[in-house]
Protein backbone atom coordinates (compact mmCIF):
# COMPACT_ATOMS: atom_id res chain seq x y z
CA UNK A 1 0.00 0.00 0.00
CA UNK A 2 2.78 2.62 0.78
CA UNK A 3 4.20 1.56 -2.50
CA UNK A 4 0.89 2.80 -4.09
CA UNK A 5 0.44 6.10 -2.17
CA UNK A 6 4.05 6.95 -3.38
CA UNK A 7 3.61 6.40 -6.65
CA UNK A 8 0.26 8.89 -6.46
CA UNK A 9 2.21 11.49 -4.85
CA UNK A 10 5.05 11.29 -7.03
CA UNK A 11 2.40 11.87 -10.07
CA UNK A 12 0.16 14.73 -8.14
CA UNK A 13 3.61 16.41 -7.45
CA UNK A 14 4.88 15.86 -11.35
CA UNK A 15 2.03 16.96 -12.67
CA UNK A 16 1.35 19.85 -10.32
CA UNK A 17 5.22 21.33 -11.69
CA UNK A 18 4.79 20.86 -15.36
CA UNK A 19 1.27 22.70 -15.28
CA UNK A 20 2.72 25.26 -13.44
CA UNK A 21 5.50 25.60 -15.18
CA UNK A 22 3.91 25.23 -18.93
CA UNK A 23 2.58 29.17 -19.47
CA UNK A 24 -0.11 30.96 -20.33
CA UNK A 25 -0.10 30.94 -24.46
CA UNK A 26 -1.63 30.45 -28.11
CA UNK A 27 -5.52 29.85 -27.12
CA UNK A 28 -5.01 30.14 -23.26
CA UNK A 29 -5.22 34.14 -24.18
CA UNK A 30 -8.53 33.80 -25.90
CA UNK A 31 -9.88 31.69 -23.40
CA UNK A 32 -9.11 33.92 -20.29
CA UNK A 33 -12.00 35.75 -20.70
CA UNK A 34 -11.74 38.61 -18.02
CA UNK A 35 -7.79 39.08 -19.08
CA UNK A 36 -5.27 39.22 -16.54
CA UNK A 37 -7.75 40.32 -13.51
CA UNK A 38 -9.22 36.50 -13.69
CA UNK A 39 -12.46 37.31 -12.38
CA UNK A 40 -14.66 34.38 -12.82
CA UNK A 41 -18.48 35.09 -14.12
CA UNK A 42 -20.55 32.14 -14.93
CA UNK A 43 -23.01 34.30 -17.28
CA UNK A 44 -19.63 34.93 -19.35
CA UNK A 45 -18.30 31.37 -19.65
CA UNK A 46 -21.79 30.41 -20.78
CA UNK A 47 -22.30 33.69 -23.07
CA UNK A 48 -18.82 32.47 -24.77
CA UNK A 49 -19.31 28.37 -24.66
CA UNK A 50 -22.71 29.16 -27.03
CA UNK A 51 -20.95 31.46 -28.98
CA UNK A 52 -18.08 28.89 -29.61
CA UNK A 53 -20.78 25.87 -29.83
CA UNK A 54 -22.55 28.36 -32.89
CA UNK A 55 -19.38 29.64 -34.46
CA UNK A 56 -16.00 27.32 -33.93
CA UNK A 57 -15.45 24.47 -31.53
CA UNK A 58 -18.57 22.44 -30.00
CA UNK A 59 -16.41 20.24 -27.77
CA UNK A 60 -16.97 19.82 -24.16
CA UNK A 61 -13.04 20.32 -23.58
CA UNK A 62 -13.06 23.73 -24.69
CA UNK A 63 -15.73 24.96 -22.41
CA UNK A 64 -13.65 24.06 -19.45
CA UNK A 65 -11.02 26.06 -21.21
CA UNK A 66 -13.48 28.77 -21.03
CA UNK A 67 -14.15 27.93 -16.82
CA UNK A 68 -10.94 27.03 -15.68
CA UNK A 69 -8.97 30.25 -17.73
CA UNK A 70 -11.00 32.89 -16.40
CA UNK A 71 -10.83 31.24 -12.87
CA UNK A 72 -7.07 31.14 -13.37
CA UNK A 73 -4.30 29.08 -13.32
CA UNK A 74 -4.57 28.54 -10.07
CA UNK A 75 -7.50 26.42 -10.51
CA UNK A 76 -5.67 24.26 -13.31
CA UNK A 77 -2.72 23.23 -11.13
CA UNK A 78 -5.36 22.10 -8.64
CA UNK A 79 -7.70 19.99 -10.45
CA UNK A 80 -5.23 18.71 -13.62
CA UNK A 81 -2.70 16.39 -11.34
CA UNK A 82 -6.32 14.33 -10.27
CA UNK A 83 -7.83 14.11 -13.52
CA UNK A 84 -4.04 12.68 -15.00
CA UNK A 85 -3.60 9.99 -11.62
CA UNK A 86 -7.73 9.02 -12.67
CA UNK A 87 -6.69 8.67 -16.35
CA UNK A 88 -4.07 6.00 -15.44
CA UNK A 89 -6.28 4.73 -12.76
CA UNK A 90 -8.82 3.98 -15.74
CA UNK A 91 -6.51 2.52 -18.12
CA UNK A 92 -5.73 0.10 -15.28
CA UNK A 93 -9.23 -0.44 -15.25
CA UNK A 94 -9.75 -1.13 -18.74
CA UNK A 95 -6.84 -3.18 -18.89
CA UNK A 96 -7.39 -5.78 -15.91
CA UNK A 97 -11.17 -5.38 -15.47
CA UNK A 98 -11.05 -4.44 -11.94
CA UNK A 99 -9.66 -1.52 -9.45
CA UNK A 100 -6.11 -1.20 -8.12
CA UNK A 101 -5.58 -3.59 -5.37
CA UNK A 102 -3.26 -0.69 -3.52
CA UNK A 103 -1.72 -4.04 -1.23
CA UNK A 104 -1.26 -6.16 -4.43
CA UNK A 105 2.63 -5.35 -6.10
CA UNK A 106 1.25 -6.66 -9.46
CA UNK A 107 -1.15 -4.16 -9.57
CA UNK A 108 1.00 -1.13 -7.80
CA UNK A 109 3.42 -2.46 -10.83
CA UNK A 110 1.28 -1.88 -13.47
CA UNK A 111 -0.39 1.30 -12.37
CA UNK A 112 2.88 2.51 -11.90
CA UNK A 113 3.43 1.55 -16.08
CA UNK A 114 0.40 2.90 -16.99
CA UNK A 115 1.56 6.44 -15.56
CA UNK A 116 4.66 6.17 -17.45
CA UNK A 117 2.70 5.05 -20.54
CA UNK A 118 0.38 8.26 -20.18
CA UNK A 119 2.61 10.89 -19.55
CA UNK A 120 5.64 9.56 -22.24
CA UNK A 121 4.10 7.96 -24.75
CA UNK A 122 0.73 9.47 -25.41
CA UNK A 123 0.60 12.43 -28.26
CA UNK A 124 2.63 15.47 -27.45
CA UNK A 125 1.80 15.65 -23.75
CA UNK A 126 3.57 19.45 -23.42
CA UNK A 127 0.52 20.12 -24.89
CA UNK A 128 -2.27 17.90 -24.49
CA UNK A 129 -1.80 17.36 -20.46
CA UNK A 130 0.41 19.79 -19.49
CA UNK A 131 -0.68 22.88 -21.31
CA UNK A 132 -4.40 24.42 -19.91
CA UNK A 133 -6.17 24.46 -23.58
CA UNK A 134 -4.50 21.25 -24.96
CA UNK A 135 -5.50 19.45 -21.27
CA UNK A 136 -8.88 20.24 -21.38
CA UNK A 137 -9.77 19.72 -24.68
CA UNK A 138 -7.58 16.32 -24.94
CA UNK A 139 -6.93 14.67 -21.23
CA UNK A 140 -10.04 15.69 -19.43
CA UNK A 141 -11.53 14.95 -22.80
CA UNK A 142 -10.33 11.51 -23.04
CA UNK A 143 -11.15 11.02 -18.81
CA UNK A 144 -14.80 11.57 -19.64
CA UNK A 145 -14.41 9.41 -22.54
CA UNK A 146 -12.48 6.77 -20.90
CA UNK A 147 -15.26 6.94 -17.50
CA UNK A 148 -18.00 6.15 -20.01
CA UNK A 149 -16.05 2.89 -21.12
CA UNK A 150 -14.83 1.76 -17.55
CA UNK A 151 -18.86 2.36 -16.87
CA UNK A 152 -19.65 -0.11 -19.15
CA UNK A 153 -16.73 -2.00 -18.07
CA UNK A 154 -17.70 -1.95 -14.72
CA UNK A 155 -21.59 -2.54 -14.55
CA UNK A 156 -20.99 -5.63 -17.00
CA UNK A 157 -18.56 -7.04 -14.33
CA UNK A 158 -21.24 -6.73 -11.74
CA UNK A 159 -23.64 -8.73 -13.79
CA UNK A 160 -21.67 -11.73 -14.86
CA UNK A 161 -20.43 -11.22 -11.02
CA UNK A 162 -23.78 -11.77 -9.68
CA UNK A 163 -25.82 -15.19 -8.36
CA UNK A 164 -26.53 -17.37 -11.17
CA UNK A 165 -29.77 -16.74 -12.98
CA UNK A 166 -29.83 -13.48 -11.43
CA UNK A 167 -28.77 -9.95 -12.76
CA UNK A 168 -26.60 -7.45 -11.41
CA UNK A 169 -28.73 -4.95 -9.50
CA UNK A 170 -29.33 -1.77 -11.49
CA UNK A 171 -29.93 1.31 -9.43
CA UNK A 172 -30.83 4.79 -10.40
CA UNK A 173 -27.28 5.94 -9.78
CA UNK A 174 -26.59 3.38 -12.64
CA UNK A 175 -28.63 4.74 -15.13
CA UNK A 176 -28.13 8.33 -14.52
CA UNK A 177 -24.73 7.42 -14.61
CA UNK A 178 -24.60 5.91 -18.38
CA UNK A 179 -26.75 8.05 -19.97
CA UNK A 180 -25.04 11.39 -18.77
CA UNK A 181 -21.30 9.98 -19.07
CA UNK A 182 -22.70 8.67 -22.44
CA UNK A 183 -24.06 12.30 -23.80
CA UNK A 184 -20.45 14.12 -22.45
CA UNK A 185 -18.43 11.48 -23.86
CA UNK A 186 -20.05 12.00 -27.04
CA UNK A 187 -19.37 15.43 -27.61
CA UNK A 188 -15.98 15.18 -26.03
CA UNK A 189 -13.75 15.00 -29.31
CA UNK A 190 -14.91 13.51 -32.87
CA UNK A 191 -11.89 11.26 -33.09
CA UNK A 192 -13.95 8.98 -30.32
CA UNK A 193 -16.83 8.33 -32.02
CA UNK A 194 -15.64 5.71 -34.24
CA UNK A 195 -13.39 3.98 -31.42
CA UNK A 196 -16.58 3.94 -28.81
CA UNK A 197 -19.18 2.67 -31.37
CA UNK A 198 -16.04 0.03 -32.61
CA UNK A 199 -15.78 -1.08 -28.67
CA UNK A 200 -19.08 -1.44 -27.87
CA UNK A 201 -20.06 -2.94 -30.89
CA UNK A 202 -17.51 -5.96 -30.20
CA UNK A 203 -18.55 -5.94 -26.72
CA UNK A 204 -22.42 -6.66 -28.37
CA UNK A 205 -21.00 -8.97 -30.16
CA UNK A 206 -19.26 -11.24 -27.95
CA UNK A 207 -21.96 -11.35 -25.57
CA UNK A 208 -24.80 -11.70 -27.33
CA UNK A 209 -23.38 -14.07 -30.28
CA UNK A 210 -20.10 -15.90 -28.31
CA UNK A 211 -21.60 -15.58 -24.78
CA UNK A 212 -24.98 -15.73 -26.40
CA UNK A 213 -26.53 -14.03 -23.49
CA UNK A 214 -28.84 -10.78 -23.12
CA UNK A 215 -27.82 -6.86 -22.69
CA UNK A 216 -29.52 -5.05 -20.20
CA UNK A 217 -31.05 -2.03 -21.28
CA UNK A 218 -28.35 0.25 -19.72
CA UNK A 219 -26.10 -1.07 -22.54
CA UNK A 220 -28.68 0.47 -25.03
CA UNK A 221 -29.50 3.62 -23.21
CA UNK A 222 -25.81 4.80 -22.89
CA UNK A 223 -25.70 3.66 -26.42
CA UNK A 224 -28.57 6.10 -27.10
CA UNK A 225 -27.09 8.86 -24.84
CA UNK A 226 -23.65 8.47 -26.82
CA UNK A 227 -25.04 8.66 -30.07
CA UNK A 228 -27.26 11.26 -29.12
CA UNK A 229 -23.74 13.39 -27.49
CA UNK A 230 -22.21 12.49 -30.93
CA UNK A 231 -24.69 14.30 -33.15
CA UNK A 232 -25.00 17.08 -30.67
CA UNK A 233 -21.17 17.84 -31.52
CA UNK A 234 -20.78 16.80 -34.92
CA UNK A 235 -24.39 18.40 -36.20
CA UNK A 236 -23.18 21.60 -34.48
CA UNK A 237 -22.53 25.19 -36.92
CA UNK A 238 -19.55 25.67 -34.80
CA UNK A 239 -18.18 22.61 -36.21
CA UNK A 240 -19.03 23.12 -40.04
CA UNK A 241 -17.66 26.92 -39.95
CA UNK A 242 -14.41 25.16 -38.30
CA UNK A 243 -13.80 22.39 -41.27
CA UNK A 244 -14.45 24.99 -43.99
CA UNK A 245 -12.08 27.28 -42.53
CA UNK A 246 -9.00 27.43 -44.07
CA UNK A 247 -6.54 26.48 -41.01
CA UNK A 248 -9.01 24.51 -38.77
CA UNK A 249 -7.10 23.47 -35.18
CA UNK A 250 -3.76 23.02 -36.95
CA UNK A 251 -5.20 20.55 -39.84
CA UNK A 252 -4.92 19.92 -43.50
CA UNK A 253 -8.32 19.60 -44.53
CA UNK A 254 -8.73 16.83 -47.27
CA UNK A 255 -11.44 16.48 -50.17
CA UNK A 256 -11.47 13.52 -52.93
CA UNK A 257 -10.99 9.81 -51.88
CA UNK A 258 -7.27 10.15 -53.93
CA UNK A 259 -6.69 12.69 -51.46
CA UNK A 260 -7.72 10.78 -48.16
CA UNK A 261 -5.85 7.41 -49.91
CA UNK A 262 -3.02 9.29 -49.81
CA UNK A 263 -3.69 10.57 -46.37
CA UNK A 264 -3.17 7.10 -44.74
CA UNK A 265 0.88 6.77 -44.15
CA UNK A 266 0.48 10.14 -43.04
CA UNK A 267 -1.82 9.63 -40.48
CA UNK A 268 -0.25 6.49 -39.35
CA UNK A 269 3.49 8.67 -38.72
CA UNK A 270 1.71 11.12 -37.05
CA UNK A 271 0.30 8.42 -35.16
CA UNK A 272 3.36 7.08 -34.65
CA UNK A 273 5.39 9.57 -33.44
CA UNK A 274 5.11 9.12 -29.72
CA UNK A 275 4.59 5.69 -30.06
CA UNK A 276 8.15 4.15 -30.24
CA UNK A 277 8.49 2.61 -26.48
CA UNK A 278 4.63 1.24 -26.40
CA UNK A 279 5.23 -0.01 -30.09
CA UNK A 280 8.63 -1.92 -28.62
CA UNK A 281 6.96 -2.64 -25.61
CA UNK A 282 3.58 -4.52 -27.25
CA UNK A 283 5.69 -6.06 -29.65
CA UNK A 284 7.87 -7.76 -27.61
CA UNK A 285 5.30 -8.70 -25.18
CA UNK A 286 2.79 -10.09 -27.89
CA UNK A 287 6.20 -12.27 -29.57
CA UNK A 288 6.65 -13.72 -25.87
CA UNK A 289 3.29 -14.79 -25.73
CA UNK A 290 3.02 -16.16 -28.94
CA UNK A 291 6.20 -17.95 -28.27
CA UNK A 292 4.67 -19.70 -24.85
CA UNK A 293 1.11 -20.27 -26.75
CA UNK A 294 3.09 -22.81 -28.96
CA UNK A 295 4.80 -24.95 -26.21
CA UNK A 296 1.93 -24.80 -23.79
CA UNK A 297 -2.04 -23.76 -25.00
CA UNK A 298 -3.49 -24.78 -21.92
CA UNK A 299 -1.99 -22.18 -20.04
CA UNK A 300 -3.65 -19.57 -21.78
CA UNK A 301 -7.11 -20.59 -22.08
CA UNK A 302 -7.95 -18.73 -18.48
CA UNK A 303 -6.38 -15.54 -20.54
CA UNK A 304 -8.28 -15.69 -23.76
CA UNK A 305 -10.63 -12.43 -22.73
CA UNK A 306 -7.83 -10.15 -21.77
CA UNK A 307 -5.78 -10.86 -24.74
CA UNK A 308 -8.81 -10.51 -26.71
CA UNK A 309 -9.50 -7.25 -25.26
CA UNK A 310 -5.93 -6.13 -25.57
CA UNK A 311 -6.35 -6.64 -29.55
CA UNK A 312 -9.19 -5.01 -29.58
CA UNK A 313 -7.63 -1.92 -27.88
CA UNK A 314 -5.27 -1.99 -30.36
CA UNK A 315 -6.94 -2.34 -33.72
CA UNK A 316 -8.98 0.73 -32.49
CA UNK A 317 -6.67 2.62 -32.08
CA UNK A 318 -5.53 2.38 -35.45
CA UNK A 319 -8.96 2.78 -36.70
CA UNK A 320 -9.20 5.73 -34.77
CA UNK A 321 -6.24 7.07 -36.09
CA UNK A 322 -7.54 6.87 -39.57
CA UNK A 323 -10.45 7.73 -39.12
CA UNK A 324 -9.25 11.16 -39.63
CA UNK A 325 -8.98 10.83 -43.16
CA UNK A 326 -12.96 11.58 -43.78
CA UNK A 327 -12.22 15.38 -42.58
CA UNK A 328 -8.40 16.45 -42.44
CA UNK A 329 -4.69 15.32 -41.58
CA UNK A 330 -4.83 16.58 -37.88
CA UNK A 331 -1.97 18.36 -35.94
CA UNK A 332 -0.23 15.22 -34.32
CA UNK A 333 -1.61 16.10 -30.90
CA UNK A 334 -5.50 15.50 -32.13
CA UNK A 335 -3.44 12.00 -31.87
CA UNK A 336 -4.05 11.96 -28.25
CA UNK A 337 -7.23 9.68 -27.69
CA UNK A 338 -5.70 6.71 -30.47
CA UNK A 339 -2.36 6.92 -28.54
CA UNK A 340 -3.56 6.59 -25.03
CA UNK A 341 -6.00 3.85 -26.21
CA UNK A 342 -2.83 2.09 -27.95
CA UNK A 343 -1.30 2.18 -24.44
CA UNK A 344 -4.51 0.07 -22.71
CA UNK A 345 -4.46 -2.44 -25.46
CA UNK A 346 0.03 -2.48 -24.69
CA UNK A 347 -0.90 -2.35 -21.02
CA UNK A 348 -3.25 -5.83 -20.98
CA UNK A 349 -0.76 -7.66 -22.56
CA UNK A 350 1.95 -6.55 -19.93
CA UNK A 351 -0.94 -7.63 -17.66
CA UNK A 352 -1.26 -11.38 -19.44
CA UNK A 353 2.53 -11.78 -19.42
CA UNK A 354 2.76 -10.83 -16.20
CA UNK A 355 -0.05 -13.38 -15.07
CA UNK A 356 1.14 -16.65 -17.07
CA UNK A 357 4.15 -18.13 -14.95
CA UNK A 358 4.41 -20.57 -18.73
CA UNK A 359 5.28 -17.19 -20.53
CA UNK A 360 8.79 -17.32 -20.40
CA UNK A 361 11.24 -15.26 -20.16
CA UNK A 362 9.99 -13.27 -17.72
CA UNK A 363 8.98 -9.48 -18.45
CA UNK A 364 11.07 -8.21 -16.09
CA UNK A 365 14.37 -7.16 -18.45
CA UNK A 366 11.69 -5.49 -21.08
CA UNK A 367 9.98 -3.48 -18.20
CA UNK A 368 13.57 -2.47 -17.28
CA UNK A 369 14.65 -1.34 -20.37
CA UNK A 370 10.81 0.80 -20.62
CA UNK A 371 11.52 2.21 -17.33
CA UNK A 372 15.03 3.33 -18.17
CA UNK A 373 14.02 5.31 -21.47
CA UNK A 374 10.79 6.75 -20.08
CA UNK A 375 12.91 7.86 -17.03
CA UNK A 376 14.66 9.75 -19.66
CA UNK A 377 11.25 11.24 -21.51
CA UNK A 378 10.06 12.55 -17.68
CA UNK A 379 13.88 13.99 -16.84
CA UNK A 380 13.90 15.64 -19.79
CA UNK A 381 10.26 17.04 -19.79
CA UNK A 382 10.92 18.44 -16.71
CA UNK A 383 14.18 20.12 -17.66
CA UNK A 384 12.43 21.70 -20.64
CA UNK A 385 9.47 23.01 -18.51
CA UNK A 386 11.46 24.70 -16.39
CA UNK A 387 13.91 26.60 -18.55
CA UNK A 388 11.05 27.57 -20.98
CA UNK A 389 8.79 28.73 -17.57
CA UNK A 390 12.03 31.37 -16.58
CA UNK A 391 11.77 32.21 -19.86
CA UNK A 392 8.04 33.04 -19.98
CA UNK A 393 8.21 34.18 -16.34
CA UNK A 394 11.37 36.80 -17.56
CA UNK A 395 8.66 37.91 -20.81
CA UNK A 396 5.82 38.86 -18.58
CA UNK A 397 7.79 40.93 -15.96
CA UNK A 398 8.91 42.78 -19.32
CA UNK A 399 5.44 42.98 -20.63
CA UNK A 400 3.88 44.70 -17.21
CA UNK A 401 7.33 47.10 -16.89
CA UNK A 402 6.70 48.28 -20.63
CA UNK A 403 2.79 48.59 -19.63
CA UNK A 404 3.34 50.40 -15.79
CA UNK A 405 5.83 52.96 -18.03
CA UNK A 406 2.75 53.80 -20.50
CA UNK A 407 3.99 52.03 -23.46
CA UNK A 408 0.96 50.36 -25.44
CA UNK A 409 3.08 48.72 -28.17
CA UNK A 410 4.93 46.25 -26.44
CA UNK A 411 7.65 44.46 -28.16
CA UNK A 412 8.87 41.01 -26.17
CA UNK A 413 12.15 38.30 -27.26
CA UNK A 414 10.90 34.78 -28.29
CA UNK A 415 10.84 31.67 -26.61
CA UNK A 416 13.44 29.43 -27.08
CA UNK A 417 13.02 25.75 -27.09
CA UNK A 418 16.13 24.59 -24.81
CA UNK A 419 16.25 21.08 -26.40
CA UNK A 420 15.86 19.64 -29.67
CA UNK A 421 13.61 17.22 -28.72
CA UNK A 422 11.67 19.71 -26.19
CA UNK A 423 7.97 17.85 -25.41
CA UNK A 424 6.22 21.32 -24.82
CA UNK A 425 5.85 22.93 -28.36
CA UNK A 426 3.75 25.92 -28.62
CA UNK A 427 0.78 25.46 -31.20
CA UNK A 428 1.70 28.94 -32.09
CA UNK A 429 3.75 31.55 -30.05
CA UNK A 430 3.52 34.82 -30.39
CA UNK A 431 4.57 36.22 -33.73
CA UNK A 432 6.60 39.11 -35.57
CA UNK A 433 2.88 40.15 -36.91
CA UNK A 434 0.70 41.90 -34.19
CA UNK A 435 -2.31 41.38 -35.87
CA UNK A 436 -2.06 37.73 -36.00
CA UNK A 437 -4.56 35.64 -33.47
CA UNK A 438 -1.85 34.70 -30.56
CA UNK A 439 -0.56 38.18 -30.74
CA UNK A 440 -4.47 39.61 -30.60
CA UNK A 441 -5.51 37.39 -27.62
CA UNK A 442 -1.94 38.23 -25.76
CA UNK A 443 -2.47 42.28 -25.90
CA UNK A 444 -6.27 41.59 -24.80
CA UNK A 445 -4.84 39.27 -22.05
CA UNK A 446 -2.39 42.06 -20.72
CA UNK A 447 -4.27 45.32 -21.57
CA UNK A 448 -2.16 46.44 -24.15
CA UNK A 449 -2.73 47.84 -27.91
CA UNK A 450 0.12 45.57 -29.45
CA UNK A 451 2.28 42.35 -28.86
CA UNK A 452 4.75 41.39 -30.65
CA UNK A 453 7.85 39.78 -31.35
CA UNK A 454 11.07 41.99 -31.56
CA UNK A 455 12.97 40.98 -34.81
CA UNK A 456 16.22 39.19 -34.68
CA UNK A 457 18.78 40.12 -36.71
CA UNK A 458 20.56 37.12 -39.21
């Protein structure tokens, strides 16, 4: 158990630095509605979240933008190190089909892997758990998306746990709890839509035509409340005016089935990218296994549902991942649902190698080797936060001296990344331009006329 509680304080306390230390840019500006004052007014975050529902961006993620950016940052370093610890929490979950046994070392292990899996090898995590706008619109996305499945997870556990003949009782609490999980995790980002209707449809079919057994009608009513949060979001104008505008979030918007054909490789690199370790990682596993399935069959039959699962984690992920090619060629962090997805389905087979003593050799040199190079990847992202958060820090205190001295045109260095391979890239800094849309939303933010960036000489 102490083993446990370490590891959770050791995440609250690395996430709590990096989102303190990752600052205030690109669409954090436009979503701080009251500027630099941070005075939160619920008419105003709902005013703006309809306005942004009817004009650009009808997820759920970027009306806690809108909430937690006018509260302040303050209120982002408090929630965002409990919503990352539940996100691993869940993809334990989803992996082994049951909660963290806290006294159990297998399962302190792999909770502790599943951390390192979410914050090194998901899609650009500077930005999509570190950053306020790229964490609400992509991890606390993904934690509402990732409740709904452990929901389903969970209340079909109860009924095949139940007496014989009997089903799983099915409270209010139940209910309420499908159809409203189902409704936000439909509108949470349209890069889920595919992989929850792909999940649930294989769950549908191996219980009613494998197991051939019944679904309760929670099954259908999330369903319902799902589809229902999918049309909501994808139906909405906001949407449409953002896929016919001519940069939307980053993407390359595609038209002509040539076009999306030649989409795919692209996709899958983007895909890719942060995916080196869990690729290794699965691949090695899934060769082990294969390798002990030969000599001894028996010993696998008790596994046959989590190694199911874990392929089915996988292959949707991939699907997800191309799915992208009926709209656009997304910025590699819209990557950030396939990826973390990709690490559940690498996670249950870690989980099945672990729990065959046949499986041999032993994971233990593999884990090792993952361990040492995601060591690295969290090192290093720390490093890089907190040379690029002096740097930020040193910009603002110039910003507010130019402003208290009555200069309205204020005229800043850039950021420098201080690695090559720095994790936190900007979606867009501010520019040499002060009319472009960082720069607009930066002089708002500070209560100036201008922002920009002083030009370097070659």
């Amino acid at each position: 158990m102490v083993w446990f509680w370490a590891l959770v304080a050791a995440a609250l306390l690395y996430v709590a630095l990096l989102s303190w230390w990752s600052p205030f840019t690109s669409d954090t500006y436009h979503h701080a509605l009251t500027g630099m004052e941070h005075r939160f007014s619920l008419s105003l975050v709902w005013e703006r979240c309809v306005a942004s529902y009817m004009s650009w961006n009808p997820r759920i993620g970027e009306y806690l933008a809108f909430a937690v950016a006018t509260a302040g940052k303050w209120l982002f370093i408090l929630l965002n190190p409990f919503v990352q610890v539940c996100l691993a929490l869940m993809m334990f979950y989803l992996a082994s089909g049951r909660r963290v046994d806290p006294r159990s070392w297998p399962d302190v292990r792999l909770f502790g892997l599943a951390l390192l899996l979410l914050f090194t090898c998901t899609a650009r995590p500077g930005v999509t758990i570190y950053w306020l706008s790229g964490a609400t619109n992509y991890s606390w996305g993904a934690a509402l998306w990732l409740g709904f499945l452990c929901l389903y997870r969970g209340l079909l556990e109860n009924r095949e746990n139940g007496e014989k003949g009997k089903p799983a009782k099915k409270g209010f609490g139940q209910w309420a709890g499908v159809v409203v999980l189902g409704l936000l995790a439909g509108m949470t980002n349209e890069n889920n839509i595919p992989g929850t209707w792909l999940l649930l449809g294989a769950l549908f079919v191996f219980v009613r035509l494998v197991r051939k057994e019944k679904l309760p009608l929670w099954f259908y009513a999330g369903v319902a409340a799902q589809v229902a949060g999918s049309l909501c979001m994808l139906l909405a104008p906001g949407l449409s005016a953002r896929m016919h505008s001519a940069t939307p979030g980053c993407a390359e918007p595609l038209s002509g089935v040539w076009d999306r054909w030649e989409a795919v490789p692209a996709l899958l690199l983007r895909m890719h990218e942060y995916l080196v370790l869990p690729l290794l990682l699965g691949a090695v596993a899934a060769w082990m296994l294969w390798r002990s399935f030969r000599r001894n069959r028996n010993a696998f039959r008790p596994w046959k549902i989590f190694i199911g699962t874990a392929a089915a984690y996988i292959l949707t992920a991939y699907a997800m991942a191309l799915s992208f090619a009926a709209a656009v060629v997304p910025a590699d962090h819209a990557m950030f649902s396939a990826t973390l997805l990709f690490g559940i389905g690498v996670l249950a087979l870690l989980r099945v190698w672990y729990g065959i003593p046949a499986a041999e050799p032993r994971p233990r040199m593999t884990v090792a080797v993952f361990l040492a190079l995601s060591g690295i990847c969290v090192l290093s992202t720390l490093h890089d936060h907190l040379l690029l958060f002096r740097q930020h820090e040193k910009r603002v205190r110039l910003i507010l001296e130019q402003k208290k001295a009555g200069f309205r045109e204020i005229v800043v260095p850039p950021l420098v990344p201080p690695s090559p391979w720095c994790s936190f890239i900007f979606w867009v800094d501010l520019s040499q331009n002060p009319e472009d849309y960082v720069n607009r939303g930066a002089a708002v933010y500070y209560g100036v006329r201008k922002i920009f960036i002083e030009k370097l000489e070659n």
